[in-house]
C-alpha atoms as a PDB file:
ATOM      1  CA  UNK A   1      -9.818  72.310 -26.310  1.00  0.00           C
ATOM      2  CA  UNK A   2     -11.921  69.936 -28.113  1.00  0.00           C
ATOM      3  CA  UNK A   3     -11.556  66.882 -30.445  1.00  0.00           C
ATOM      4  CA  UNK A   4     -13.883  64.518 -32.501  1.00  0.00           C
ATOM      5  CA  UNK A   5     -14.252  61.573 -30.522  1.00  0.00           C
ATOM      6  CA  UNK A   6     -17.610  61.433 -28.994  1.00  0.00           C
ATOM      7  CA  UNK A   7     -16.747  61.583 -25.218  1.00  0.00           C
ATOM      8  CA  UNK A   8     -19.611  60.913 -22.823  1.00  0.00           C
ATOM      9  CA  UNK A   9     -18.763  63.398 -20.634  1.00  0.00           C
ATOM     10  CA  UNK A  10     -15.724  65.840 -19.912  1.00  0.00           C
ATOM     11  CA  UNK A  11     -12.660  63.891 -21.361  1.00  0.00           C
ATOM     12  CA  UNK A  12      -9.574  63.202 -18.986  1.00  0.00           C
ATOM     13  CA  UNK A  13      -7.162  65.556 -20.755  1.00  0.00           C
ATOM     14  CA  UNK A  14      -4.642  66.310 -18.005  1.00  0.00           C
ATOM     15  CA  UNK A  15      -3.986  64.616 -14.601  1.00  0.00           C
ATOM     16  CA  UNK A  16      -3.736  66.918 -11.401  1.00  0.00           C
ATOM     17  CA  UNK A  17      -1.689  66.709  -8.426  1.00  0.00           C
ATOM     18  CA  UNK A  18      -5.565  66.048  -6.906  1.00  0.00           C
ATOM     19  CA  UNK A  19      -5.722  63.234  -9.415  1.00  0.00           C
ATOM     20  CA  UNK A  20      -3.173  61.072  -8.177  1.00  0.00           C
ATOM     21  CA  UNK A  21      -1.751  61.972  -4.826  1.00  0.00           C
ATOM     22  CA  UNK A  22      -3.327  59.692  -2.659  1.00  0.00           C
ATOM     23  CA  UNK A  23      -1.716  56.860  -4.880  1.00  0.00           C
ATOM     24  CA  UNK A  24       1.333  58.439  -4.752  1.00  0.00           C
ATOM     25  CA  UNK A  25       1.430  59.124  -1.143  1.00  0.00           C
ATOM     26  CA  UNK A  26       0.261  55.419  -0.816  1.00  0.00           C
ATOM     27  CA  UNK A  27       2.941  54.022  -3.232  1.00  0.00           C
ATOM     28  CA  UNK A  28       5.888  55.948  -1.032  1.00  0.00           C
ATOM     29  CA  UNK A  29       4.397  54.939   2.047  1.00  0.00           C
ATOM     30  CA  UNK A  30       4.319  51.173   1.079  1.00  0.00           C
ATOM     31  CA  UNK A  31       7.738  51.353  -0.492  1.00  0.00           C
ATOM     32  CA  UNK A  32      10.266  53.089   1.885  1.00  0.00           C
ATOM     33  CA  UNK A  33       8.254  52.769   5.511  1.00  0.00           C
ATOM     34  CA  UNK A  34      11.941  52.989   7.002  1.00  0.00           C
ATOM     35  CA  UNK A  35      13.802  54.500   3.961  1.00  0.00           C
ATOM     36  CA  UNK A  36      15.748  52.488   1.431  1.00  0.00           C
ATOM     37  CA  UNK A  37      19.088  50.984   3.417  1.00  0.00           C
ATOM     38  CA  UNK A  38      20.309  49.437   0.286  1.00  0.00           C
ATOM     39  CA  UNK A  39      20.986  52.680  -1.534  1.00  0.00           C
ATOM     40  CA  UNK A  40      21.270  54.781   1.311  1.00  0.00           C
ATOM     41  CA  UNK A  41      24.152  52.922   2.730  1.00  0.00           C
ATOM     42  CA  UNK A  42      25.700  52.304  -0.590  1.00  0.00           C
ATOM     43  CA  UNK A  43      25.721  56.299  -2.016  1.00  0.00           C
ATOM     44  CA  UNK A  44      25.490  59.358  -0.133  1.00  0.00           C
ATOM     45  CA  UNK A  45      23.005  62.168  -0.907  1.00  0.00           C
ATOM     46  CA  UNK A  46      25.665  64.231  -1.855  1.00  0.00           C
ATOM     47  CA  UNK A  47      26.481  61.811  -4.536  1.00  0.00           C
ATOM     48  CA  UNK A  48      24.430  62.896  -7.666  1.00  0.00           C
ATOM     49  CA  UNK A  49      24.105  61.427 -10.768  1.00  0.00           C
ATOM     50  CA  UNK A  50      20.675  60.479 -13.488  1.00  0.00           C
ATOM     51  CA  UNK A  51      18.887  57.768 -14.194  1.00  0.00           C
ATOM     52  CA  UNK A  52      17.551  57.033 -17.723  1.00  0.00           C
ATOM     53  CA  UNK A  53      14.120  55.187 -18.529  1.00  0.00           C
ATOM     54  CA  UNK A  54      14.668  53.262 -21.690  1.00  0.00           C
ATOM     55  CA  UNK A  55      12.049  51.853 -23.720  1.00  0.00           C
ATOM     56  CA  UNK A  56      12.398  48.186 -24.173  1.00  0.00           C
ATOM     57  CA  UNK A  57      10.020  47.953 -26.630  1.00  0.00           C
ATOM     58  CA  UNK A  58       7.635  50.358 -29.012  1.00  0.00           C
ATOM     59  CA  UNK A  59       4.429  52.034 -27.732  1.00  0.00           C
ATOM     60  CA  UNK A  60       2.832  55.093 -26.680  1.00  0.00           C
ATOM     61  CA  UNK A  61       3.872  57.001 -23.915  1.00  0.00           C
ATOM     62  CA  UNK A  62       1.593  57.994 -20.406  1.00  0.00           C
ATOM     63  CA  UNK A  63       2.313  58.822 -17.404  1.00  0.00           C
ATOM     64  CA  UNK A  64       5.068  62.159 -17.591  1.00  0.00           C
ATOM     65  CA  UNK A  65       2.293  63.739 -15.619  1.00  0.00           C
ATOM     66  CA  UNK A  66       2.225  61.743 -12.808  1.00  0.00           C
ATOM     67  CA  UNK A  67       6.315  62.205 -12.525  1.00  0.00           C
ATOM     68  CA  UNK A  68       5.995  65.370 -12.448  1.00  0.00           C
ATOM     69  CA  UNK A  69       4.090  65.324  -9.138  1.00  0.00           C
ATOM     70  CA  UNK A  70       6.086  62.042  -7.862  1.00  0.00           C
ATOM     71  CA  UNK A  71       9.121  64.028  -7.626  1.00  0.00           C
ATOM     72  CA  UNK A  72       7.242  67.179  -5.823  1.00  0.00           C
ATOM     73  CA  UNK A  73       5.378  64.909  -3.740  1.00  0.00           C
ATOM     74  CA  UNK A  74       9.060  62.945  -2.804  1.00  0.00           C
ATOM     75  CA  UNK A  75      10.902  66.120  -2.241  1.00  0.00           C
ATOM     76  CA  UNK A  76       8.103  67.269   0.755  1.00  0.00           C
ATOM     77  CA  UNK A  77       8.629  64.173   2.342  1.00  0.00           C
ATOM     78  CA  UNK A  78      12.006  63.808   2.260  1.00  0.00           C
ATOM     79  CA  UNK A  79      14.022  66.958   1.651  1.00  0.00           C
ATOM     80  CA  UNK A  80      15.536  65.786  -1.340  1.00  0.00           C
ATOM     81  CA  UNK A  81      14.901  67.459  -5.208  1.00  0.00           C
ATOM     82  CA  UNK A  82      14.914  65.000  -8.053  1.00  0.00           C
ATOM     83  CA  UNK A  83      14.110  66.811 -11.175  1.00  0.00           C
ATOM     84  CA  UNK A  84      13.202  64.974 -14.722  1.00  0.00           C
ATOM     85  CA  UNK A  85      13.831  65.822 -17.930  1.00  0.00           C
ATOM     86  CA  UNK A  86      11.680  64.239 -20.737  1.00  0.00           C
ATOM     87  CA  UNK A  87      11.659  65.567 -24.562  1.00  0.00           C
ATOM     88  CA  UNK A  88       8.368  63.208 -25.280  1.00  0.00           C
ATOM     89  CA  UNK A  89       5.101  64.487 -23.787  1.00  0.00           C
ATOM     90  CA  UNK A  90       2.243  61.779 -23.005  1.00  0.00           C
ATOM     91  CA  UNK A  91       0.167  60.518 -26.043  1.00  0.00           C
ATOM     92  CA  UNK A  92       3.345  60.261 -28.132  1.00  0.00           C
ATOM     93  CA  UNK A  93       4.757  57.076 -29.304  1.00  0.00           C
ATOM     94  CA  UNK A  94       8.380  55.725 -29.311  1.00  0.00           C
ATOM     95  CA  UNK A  95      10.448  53.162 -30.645  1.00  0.00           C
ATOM     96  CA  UNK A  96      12.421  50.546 -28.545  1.00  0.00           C
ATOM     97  CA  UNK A  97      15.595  52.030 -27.526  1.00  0.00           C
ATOM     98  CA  UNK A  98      13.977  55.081 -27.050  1.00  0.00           C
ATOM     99  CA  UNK A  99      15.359  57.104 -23.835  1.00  0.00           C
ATOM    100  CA  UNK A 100      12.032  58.458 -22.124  1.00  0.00           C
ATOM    101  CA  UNK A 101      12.978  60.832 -19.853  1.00  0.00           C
ATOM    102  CA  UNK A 102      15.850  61.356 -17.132  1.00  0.00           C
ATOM    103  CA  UNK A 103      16.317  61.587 -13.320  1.00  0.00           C
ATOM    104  CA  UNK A 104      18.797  63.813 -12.121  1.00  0.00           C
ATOM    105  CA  UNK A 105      19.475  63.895  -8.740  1.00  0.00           C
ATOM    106  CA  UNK A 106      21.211  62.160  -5.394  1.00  0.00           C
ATOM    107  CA  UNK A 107      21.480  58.838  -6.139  1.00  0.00           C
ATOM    108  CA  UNK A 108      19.668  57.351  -3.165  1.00  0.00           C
ATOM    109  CA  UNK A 109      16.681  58.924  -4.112  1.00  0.00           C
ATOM    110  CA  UNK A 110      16.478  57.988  -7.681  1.00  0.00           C
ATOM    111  CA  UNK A 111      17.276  54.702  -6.962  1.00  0.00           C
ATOM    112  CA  UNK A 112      14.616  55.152  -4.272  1.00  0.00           C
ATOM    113  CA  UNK A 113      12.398  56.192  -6.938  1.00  0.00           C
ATOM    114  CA  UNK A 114      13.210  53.576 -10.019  1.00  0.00           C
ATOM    115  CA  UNK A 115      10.745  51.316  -8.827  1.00  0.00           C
ATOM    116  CA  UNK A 116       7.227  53.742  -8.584  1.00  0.00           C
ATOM    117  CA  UNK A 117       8.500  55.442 -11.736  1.00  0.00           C
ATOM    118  CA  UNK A 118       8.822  52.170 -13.683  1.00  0.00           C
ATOM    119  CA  UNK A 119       5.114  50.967 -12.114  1.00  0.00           C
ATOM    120  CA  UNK A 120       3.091  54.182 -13.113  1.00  0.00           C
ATOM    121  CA  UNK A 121       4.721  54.767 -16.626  1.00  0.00           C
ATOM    122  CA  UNK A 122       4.650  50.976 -17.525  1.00  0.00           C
ATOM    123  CA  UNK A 123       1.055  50.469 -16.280  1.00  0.00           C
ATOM    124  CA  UNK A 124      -0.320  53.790 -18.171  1.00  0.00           C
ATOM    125  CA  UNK A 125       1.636  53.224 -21.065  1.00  0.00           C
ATOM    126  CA  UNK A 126       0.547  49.772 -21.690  1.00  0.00           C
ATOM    127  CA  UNK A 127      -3.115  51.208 -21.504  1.00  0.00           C
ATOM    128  CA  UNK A 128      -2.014  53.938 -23.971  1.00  0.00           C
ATOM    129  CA  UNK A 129      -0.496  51.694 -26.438  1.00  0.00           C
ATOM    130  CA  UNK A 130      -3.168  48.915 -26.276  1.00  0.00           C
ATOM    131  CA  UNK A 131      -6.083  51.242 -27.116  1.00  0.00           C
ATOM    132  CA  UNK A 132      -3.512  52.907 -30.168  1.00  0.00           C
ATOM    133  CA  UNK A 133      -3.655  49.443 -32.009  1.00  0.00           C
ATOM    134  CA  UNK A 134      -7.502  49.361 -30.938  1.00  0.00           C
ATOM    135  CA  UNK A 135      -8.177  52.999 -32.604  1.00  0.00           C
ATOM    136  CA  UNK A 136      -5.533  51.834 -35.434  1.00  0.00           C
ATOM    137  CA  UNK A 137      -7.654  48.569 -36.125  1.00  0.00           C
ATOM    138  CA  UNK A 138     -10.999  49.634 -35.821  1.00  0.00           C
ATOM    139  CA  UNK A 139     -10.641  52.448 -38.829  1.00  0.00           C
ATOM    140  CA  UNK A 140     -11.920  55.909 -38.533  1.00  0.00           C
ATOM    141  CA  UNK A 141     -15.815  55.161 -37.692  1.00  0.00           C
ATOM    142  CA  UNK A 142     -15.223  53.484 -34.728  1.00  0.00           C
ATOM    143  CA  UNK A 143     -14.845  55.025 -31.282  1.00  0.00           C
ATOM    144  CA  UNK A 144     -13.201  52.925 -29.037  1.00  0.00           C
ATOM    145  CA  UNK A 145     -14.148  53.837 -25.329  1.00  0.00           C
ATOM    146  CA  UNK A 146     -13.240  52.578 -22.024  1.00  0.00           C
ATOM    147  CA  UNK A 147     -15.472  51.504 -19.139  1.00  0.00           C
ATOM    148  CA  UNK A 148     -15.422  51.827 -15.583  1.00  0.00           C
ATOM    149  CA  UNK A 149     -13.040  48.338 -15.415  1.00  0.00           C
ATOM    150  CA  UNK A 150     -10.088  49.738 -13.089  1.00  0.00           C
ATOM    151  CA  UNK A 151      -8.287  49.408 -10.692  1.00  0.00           C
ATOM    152  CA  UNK A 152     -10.037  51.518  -7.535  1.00  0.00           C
ATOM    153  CA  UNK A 153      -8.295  54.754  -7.256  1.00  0.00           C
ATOM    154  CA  UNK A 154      -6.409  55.283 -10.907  1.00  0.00           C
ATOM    155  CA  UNK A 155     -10.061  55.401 -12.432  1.00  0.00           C
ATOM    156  CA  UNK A 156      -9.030  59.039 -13.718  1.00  0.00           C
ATOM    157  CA  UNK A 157      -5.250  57.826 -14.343  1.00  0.00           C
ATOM    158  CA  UNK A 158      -6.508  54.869 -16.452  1.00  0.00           C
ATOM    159  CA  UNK A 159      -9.065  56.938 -18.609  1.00  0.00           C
ATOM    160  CA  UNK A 160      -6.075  59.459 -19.025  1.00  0.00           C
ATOM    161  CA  UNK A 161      -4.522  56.609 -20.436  1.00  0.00           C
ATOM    162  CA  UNK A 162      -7.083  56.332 -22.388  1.00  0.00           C
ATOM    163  CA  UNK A 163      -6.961  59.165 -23.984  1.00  0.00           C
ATOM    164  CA  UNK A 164      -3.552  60.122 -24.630  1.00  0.00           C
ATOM    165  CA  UNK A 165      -4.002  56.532 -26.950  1.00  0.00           C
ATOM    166  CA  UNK A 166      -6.524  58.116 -29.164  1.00  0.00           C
ATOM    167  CA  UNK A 167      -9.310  56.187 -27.718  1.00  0.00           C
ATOM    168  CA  UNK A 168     -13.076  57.894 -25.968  1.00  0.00           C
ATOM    169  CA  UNK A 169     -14.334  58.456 -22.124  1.00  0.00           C
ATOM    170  CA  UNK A 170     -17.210  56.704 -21.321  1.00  0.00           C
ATOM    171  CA  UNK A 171     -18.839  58.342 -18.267  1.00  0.00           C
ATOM    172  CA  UNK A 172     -16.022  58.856 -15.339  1.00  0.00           C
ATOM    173  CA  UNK A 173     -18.563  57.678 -12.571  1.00  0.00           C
ATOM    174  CA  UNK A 174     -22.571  56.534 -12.112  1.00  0.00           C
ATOM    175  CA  UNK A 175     -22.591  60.064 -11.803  1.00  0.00           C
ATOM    176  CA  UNK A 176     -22.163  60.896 -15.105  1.00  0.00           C
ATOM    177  CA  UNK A 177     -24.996  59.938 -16.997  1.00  0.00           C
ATOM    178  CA  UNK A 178     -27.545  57.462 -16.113  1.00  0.00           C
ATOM    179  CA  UNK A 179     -26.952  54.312 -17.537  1.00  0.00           C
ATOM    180  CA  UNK A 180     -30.104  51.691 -17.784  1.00  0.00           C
ATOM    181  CA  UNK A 181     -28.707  47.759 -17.955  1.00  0.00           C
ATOM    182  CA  UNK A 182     -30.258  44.593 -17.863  1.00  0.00           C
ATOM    183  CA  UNK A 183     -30.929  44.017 -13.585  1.00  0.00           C
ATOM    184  CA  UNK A 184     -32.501  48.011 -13.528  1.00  0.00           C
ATOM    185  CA  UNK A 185     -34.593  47.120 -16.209  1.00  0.00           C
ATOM    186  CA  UNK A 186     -35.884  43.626 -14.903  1.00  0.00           C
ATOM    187  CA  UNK A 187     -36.294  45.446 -10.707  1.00  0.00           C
ATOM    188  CA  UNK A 188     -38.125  47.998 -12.888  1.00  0.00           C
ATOM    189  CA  UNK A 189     -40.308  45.927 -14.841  1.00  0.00           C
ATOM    190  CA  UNK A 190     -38.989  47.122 -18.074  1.00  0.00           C
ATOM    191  CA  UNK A 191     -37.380  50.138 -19.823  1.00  0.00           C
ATOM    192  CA  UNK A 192     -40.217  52.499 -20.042  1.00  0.00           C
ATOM    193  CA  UNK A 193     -40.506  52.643 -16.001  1.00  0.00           C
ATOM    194  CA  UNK A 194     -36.780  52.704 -15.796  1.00  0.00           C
ATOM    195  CA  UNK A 195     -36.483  55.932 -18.215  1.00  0.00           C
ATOM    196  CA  UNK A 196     -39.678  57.421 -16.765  1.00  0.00           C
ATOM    197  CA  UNK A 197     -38.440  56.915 -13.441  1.00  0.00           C
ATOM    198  CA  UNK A 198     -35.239  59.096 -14.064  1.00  0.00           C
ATOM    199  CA  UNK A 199     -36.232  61.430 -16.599  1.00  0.00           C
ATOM    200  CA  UNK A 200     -38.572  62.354 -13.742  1.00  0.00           C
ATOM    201  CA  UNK A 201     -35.308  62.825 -10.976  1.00  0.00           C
ATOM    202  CA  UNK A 202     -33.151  63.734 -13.479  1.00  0.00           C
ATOM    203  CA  UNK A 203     -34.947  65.370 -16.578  1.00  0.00           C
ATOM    204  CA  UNK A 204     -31.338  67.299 -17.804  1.00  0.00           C
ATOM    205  CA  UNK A 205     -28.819  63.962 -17.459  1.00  0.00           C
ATOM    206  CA  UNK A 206     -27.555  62.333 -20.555  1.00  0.00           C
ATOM    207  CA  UNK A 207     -29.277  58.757 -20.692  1.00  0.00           C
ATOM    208  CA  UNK A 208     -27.852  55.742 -22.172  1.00  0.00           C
ATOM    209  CA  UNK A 209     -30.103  52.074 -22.246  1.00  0.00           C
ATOM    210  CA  UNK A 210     -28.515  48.568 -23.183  1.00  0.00           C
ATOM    211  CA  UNK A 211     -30.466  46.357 -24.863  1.00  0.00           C
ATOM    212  CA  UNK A 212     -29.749  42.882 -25.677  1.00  0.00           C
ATOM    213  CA  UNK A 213     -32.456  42.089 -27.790  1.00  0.00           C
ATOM    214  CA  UNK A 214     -34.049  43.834 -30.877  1.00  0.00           C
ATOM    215  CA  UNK A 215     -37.299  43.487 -29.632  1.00  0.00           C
ATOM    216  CA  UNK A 216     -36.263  45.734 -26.759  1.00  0.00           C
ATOM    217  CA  UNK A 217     -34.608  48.582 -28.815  1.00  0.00           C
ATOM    218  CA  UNK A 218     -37.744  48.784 -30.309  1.00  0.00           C
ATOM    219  CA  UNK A 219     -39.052  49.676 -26.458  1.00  0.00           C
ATOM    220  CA  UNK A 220     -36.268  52.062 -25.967  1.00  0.00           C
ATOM    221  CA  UNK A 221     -36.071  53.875 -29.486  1.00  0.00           C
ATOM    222  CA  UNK A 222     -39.434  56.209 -28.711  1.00  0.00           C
ATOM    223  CA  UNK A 223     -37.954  57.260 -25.377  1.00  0.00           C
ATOM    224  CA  UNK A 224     -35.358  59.322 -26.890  1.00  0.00           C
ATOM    225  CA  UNK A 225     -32.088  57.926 -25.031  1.00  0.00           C
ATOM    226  CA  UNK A 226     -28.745  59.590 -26.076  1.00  0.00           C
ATOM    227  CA  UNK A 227     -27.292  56.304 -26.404  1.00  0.00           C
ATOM    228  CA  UNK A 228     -28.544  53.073 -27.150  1.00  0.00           C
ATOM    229  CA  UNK A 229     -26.056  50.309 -25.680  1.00  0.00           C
ATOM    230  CA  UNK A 230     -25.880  46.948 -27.825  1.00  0.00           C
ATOM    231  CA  UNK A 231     -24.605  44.561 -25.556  1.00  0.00           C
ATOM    232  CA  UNK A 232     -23.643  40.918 -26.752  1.00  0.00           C
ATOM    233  CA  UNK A 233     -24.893  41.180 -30.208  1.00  0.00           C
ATOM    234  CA  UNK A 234     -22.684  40.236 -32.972  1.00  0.00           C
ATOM    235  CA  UNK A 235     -22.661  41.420 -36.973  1.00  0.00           C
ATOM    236  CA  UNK A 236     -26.190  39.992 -38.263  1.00  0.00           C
ATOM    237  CA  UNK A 237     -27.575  41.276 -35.127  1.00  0.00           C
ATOM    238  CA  UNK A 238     -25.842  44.606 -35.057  1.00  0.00           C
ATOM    239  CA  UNK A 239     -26.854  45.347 -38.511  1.00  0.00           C
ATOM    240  CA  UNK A 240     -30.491  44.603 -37.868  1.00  0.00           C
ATOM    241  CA  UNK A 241     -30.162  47.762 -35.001  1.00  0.00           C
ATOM    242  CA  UNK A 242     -28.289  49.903 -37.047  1.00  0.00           C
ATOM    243  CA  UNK A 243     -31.180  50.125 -39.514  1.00  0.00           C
ATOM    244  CA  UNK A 244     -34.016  50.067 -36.976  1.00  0.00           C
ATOM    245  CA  UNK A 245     -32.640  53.531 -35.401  1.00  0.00           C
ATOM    246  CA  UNK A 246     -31.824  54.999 -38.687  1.00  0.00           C
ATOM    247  CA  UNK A 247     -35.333  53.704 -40.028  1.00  0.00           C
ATOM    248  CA  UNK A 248     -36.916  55.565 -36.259  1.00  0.00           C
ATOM    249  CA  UNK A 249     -34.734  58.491 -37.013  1.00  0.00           C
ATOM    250  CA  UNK A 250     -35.869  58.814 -40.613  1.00  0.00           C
ATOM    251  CA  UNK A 251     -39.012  59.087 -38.847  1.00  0.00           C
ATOM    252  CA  UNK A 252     -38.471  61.127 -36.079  1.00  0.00           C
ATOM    253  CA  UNK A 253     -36.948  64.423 -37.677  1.00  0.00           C
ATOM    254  CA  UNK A 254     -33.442  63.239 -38.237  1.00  0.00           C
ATOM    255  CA  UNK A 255     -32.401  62.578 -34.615  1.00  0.00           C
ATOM    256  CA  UNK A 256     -30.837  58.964 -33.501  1.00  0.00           C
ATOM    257  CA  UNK A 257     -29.032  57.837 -30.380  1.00  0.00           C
ATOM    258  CA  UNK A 258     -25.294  57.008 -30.483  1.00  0.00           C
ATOM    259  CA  UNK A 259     -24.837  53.474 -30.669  1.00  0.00           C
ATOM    260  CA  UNK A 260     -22.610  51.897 -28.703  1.00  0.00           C
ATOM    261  CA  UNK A 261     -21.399  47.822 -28.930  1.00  0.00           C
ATOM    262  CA  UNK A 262     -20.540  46.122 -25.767  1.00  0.00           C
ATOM    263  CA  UNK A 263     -19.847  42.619 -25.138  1.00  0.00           C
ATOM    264  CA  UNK A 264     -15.834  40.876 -24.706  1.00  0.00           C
ATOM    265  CA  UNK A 265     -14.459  42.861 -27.507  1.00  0.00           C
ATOM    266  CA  UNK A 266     -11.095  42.615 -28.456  1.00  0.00           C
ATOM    267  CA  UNK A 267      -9.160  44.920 -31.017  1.00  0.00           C
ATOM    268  CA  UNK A 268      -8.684  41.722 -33.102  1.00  0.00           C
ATOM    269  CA  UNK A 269     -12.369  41.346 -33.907  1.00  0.00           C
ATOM    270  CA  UNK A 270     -13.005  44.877 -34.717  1.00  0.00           C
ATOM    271  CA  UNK A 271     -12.610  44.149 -38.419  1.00  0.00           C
ATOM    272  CA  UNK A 272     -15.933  42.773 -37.773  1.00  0.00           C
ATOM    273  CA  UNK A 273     -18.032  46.113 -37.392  1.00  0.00           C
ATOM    274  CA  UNK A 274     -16.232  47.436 -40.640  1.00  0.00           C
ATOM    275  CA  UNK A 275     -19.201  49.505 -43.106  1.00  0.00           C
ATOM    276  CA  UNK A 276     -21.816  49.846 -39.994  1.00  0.00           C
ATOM    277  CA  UNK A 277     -21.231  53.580 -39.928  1.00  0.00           C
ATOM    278  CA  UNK A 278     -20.477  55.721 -36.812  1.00  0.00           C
ATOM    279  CA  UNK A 279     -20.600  53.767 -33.386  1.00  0.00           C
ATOM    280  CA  UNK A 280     -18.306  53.025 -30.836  1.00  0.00           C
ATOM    281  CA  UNK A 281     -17.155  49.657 -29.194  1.00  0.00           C
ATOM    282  CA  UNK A 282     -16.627  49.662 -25.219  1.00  0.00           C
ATOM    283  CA  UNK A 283     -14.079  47.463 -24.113  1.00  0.00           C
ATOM    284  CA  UNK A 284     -13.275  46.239 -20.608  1.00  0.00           C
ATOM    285  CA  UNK A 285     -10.107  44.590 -22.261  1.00  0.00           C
ATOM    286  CA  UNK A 286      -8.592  48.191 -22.313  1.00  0.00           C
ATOM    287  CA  UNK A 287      -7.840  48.731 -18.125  1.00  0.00           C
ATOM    288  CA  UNK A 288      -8.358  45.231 -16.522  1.00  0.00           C
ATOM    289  CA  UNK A 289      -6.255  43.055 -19.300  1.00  0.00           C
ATOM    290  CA  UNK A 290      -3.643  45.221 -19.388  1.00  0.00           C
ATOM    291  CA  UNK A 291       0.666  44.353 -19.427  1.00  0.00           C
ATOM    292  CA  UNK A 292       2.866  46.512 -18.072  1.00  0.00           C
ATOM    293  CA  UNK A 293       4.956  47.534 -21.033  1.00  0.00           C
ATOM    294  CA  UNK A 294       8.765  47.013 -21.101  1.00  0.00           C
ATOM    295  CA  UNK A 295      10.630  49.933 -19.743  1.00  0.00           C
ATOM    296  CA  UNK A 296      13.600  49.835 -17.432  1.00  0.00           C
ATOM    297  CA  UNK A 297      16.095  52.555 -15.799  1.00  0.00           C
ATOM    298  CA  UNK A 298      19.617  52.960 -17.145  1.00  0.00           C
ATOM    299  CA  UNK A 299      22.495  54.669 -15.450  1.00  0.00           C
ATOM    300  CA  UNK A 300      25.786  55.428 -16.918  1.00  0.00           C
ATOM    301  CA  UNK A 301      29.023  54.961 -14.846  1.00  0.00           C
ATOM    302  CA  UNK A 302      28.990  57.609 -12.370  1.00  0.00           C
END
């Protein structure tokens, strides 16, 4: 399976039990460390009945796949099967009002549940829909990609997120690609020695260099990186770039690095990087600014 967007490495398409089971052994653990007396002395396990997530307002919807291995992951530590039933899939938006998916079940345990279902699908979710008003805003030329801003441990979960909103991966982890910023290039006494020094280790690894000065992308153009990283520039700036690496690819038999714009963007200032051509903005904004999106879990009289 592949797409358009210019991923910098193999996108997060689909989230593994290996993905997200130490969260989800954490979340139980730190939830129910002596079960859940409220609903276990209210209902009985014999009592069954479902639980409906409701969508409180519009958005896209992410994190179905992480359910799925909640409830597996539940069910070996307890004994007891919830199963859910969703018609959406992740990466598909909704309306408010819009039922979800459903628990069916014994009570207790969906009630047990309610709360690490609501966290994961309103935290991914908001990440999802977030970067579909990005992609949305920013027009067809514009990649929007996501950084390495997350939350420690749902670093895959959040880029999944991502994803299933349309937007790019940026590299996973440092392993990657190799990335040369601002304090490698000063400790290496300037961009040359810092792409010497891992074209050298690493001759095969994609190579991306920020620059936050024109004088220094004309430094880094010659070297040949995959990606040349604009960071805090803004339009007069940005167009200046744009024409120096089409002017050194003109050159240079046609090929030019991927540009890529860094620097507090926000999807309402996209408009700004209209008519520049292919490039994509990174945005921190996506995974560390994000609001849980309004969901909540219904049940009908049982």
């Amino acid at each position: 399976m592949s797409d358009s967007r210019p991923h910098y490495t193999t996108p997060i398409r689909r989230i593994t039990r290996t993905d997200c089971e130490t969260l989800i052994q954490l979340t139980l653990a730190e939830d129910t460390p002596a079960g859940d007396p409220t609903s276990e002395s209210i209902f009985s396990f014999e009592q069954h009945g479902t639980g409906r997530i409701v969508a409180r307002e519009s958005g896209v919807l992410c994190g179905l796949a992480v359910i799925e291995h909640l409830c597996e992951i539940n069910r070996e530590r307890t004994g007891h099967a919830v199963q859910y039933v969703s018609s959406l899939q992740d990466g598909q938006p909704f309306n408010a009002g819009a039922q979800l998916l459903q628990l069916h079940g014994p009570l207790p345990t969906i009630l047990t549940l309610e709360r690490p279902v609501l966290n994961f699908l309103q935290y991914l979710s908001g990440i999802s829909s977030v970067v579909a008003r990005a992609v949305q805003a920013a027009g067809p030329d514009i990649a929007i990609l996501d950084t390495r801003k997350t939350i420690p441990g749902y670093r895959k979960l959040a880029k999944y997120a991502v994803y299933c909103g349309g937007g790019t991966n940026h590299r996973i982890c440092l392993s990657d690609m190799a990335m040369i910023k601002d304090n490698h290039v000063a400790a290496a006494g300037g961009i040359t020695n810092a792409v010497q020094a891992i074209r050298k280790r690493h001759p095969d690894l994609p190579l991306e260099v920020e620059v936050d000065a024109l004088e220094q992308l004309s430094e880094a153009l010659p070297l040949q990186p995959d990606v040349i990283l604009l960071d805090n520039m803004r339009r007069p700036d940005i167009e200046r770039a744009v024409r120096m690496v089409q002017s050194h690819a003109a050159d240079n038999g046609g090929r030019a690095p991927f540009i890529e714009i860094s620097g507090g963007w926000r999807p309402d200032q996209l408009s700004e990087l209209q008519g520049l051509g292919r490039l994509g903005v990174s945005m921190g904004y996506l995974t560390h600014t994000t609001r849980f999106l309004d969901l909540s879990m219904e049940f009908d009289d049982q």
